[in-house]
Structure formats: structure tokens, C-alpha cells
Protein backbone atom coordinates (compact mmCIF):
# COMPACT_ATOMS: atom_id res chain seq x y z
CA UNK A 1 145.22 5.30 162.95
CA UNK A 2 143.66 8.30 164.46
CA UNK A 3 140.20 8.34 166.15
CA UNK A 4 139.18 11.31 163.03
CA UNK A 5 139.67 8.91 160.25
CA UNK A 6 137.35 6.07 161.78
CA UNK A 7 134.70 8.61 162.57
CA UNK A 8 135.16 9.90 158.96
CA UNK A 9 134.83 6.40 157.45
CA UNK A 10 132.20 5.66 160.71
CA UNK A 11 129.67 8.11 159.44
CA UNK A 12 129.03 7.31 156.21
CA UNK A 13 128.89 3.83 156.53
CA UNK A 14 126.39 4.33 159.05
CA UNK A 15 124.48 5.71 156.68
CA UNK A 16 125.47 3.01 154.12
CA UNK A 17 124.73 0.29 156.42
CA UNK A 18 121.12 2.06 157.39
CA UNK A 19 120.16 -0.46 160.17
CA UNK A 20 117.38 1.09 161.14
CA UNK A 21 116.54 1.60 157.61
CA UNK A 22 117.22 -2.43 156.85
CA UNK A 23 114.84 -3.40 160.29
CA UNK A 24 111.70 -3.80 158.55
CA UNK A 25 112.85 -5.41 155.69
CA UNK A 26 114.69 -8.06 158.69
CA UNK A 27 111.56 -8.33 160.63
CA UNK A 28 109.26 -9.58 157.56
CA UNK A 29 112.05 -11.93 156.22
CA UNK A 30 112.16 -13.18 159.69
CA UNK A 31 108.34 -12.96 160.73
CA UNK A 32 107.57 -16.16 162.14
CA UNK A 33 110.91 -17.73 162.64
CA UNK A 34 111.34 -19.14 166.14
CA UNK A 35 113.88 -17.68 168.84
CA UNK A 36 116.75 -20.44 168.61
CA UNK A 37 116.52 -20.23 164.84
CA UNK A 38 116.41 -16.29 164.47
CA UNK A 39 119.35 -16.24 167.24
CA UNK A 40 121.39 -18.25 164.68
CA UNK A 41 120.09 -16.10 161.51
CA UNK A 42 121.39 -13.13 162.89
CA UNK A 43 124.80 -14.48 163.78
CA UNK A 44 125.36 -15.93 160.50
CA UNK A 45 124.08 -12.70 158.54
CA UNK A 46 126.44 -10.56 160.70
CA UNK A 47 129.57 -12.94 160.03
CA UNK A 48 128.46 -13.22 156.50
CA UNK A 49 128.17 -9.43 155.78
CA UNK A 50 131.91 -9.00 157.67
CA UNK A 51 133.82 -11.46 155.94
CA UNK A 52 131.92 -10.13 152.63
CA UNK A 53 132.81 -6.56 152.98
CA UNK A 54 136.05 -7.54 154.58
CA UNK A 55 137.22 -9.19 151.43
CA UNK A 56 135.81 -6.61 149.38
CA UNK A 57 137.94 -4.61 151.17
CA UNK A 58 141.19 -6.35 150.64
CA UNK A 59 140.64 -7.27 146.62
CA UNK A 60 137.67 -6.31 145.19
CA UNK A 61 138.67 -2.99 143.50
CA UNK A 62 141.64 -5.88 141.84
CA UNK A 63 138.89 -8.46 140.97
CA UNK A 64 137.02 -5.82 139.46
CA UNK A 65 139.66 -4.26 137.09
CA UNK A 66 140.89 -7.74 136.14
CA UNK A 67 136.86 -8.68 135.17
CA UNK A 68 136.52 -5.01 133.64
CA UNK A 69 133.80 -4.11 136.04
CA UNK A 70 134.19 -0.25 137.06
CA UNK A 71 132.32 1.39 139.87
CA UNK A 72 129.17 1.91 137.96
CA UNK A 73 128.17 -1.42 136.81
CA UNK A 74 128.44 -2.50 140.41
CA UNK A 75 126.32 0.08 141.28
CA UNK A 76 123.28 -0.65 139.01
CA UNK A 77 123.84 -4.59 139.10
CA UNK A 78 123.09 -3.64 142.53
CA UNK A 79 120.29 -1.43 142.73
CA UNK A 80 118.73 -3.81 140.17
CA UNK A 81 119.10 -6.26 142.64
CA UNK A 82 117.75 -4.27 145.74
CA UNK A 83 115.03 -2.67 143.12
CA UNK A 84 113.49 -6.37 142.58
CA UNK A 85 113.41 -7.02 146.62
CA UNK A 86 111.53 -4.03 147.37
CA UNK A 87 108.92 -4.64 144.55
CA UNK A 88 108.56 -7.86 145.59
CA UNK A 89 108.13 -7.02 149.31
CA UNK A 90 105.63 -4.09 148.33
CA UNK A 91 103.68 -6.32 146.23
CA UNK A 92 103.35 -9.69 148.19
CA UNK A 93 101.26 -10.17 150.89
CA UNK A 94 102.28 -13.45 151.61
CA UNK A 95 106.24 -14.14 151.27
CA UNK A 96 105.99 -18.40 151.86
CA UNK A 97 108.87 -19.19 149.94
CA UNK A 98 111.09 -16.50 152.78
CA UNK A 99 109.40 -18.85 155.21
CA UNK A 100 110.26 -22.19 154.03
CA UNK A 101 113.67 -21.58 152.39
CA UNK A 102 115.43 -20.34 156.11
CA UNK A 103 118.53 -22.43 155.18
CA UNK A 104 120.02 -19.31 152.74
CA UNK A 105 117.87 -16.37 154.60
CA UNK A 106 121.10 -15.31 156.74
CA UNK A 107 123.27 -15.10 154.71
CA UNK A 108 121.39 -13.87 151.70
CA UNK A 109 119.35 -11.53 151.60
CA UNK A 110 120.42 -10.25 154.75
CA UNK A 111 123.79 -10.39 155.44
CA UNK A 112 124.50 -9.89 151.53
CA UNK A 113 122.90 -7.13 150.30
CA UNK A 114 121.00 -5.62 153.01
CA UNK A 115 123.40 -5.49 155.67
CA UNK A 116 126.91 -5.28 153.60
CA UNK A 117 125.27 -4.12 149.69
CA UNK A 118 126.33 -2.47 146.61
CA UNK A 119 126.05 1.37 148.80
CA UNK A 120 128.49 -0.42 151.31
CA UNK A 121 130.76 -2.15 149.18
CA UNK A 122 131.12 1.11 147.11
CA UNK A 123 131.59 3.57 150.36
CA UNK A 124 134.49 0.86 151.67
CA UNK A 125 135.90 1.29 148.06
CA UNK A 126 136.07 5.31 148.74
CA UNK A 127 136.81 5.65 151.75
CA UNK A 128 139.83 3.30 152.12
CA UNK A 129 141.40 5.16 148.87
CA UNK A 130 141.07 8.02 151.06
CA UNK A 131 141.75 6.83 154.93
CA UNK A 132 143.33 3.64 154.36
CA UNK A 133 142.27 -0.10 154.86
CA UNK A 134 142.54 -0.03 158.76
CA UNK A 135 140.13 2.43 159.63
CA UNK A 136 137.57 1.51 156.60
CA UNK A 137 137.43 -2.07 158.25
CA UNK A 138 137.15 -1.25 161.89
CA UNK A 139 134.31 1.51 160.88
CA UNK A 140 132.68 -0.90 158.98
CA UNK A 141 133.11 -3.72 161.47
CA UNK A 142 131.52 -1.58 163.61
CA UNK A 143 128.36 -0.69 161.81
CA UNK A 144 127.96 -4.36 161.56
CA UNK A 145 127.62 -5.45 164.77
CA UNK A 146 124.91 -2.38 165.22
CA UNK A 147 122.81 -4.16 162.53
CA UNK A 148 123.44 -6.94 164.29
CA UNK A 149 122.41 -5.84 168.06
CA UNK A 150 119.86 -4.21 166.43
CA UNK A 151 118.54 -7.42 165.15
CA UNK A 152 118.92 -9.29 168.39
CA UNK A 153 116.98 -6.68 169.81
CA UNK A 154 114.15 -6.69 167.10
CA UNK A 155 111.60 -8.69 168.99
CA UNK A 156 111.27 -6.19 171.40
CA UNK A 157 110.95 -3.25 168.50
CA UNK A 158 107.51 -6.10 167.61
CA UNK A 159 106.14 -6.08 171.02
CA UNK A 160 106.84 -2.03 170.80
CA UNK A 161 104.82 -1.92 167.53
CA UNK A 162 102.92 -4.85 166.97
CA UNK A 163 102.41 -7.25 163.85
CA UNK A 164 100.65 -4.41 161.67
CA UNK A 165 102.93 -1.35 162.59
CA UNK A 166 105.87 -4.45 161.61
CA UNK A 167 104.05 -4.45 158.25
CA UNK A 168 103.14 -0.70 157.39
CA UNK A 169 106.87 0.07 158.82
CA UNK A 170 108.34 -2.26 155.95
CA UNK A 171 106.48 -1.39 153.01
CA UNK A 172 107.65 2.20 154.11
CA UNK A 173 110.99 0.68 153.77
CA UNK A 174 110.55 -1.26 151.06
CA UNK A 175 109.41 1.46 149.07
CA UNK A 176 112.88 3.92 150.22
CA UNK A 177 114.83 0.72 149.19
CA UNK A 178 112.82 1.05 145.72
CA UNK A 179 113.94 4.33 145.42
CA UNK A 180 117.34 4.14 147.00
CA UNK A 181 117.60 0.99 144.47
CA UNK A 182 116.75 3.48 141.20
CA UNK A 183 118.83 6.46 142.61
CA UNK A 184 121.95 3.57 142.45
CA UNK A 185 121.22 2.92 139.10
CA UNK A 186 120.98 6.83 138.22
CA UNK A 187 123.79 7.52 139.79
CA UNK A 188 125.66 4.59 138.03
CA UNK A 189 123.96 5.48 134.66
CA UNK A 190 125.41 9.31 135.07
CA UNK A 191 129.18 7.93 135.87
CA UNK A 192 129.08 6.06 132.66
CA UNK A 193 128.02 9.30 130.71
């Protein structure tokens, strides 16, 4: 494996991954959510979203040929999927149910689709067609565990911004995710046409 095809599967995962892009949506899942707990969140979303996209990796262009499920019904199951999130985060003021029901907040939403979603699972499909499975996973790996230190470090992005600049900062987001959501199922509409 040389260092050019990880950076050529790193890239565009980085953008697939879009930590940065994901943070706000993470902080107002995880507003509220004491230290010890939100320490343990983040672990589980990161191992979650690896083992996910790692197996997607190894047989999920099989498992979807044997179900009949190309590329672009993945893609706007998907950004149906993200597409009902964002509304829901750019609508609510209140989120109690994210606040009560912790027990499933790792691994999804978070580790499964924000972290490791349909853009991911669809760019590790690509690019290991064209680099091969060892790069794809290390790149990906590796965009991971930046979500993930990213995460860790999130509490001091709060004290950075505050509780309001949290909340403006992830409607912003939730409203890209909105339209990142309908450009998925665009994009999937045009491959079937």
C-alpha cells in the first residue's frame, strides 16, 4: 500500500465523514449529558461507526446485490433518513426524548449515520473498487478517530462558544444536513434515470 492511495481514499472521506460538519448536530444530541456518560457515548459511537463501515467494507456491495439494492436506493433510503433528523432538529426546540433515551444515542444516531452514513458507506464502496480494501479501511479508520477526538474535545468548542452559539451553530448544520440529505436523494433519483 502506498502512502498516495490512503491520501486519495483519506480526502474524500474526510469530506464524507465531515466532523466538523457532524459537531453541532453531536453537541445538541449530547447537551446535557454528564462527563463520565458522554466519555462513554463517544467511545461507543466511534467503535460503532468502525465496525459498521468496516463490515460494509468487507460485504456490503455482496449483501446488496443478493437483496437487489443498487447504489441508489442506498443513497435516498439514506438521505431520507438524514432529511428527517435535520427537520426535526430545525424544528424542535426541546429534543427530551434525545435526553432520556441515552442508552441507543451512541451508537445511533451518531455513530450510525452521522459519523459512518449513507455518503460514507457509498465513498468506501468507490474508493476500494478503485484503491483496494486496505487503504479504504485505514483512511476511513482514520477519519473516525478525528470525529472521535473531535468529540472528546467538544466541551471545550462549548466553553469557546457558549450554549447559544452551540444552538445557532447546529441549526446551521442541521439545515446543510437538510440539504446534503435532498442532494443524496437527487443524486440517487438521477442514477436510476
Amino acid at each position: 500500500m502506498g502512502m498516495d492511495a490512503f491520501w486519495l481514499c483519506f480526502v474524500p472521506l474526510f469530506v464524507a465523514v465531515d466532523a466538523f460538519g457532524v459537531l453541532p448536530l453531536f453537541l445538541s444530541f449530547t447537551e446535557g449529558i454528564e462527563q463520565k456518560r458522554l466519555r462513554t457515548l463517544i467511545t461507543v459511537s466511534v467503535i460503532t461507526a468502525t465496525v459498521v463501515g468496516l463490515l460494509f467494507l468487507l460485504i456490503g456491495e455482496v449483501v446488496l446485490r443478493m437483496l437487489g439494492i443498487t447504489v441508489a436506493d442506498f443513497m435516498i433510503a439514506g438521505g431520507i433518513i438524514l432529511f428527517l433528523i435535520s427537520i426535526s432538529d430545525i424544528v424542535t426546540v426541546e429534543k427530551p426524548l434525545r435526553r432520556v433515551q441515552t442508552q441507543t444515542l451512541g451508537p445511533v444516531p451518531i455513530g450510525v449515520p452521522l459519523i459512518v452514513g449513507p455518503a460514507v458507506l457509498t465513498t468506501i464502496m468507490l474508493l476500494s473498487r478503485q484503491y483496494g480494501l486496505l487503504p479504504t479501511a485505514i483512511a476511513m479508520v482514520a477519519n473516525i478517530l478525528i470525529a472521535g477526538i473531535l468529540f472528546f474535545t467538544s466541551g471545550y468548542v462549548i466553553k469557546l462558544i457558549g450554549t447559544a452559539g452551540s444552538t445557532i451553530l447546529s441549526k446551521i448544520s442541521s439545515l446543510f444536513l437538510a440539504a446534503i440529505a435532498v442532494m443524496m436523494v437527487r443524486k440517487g433519483m438521477m442514477m436510476f434515470f
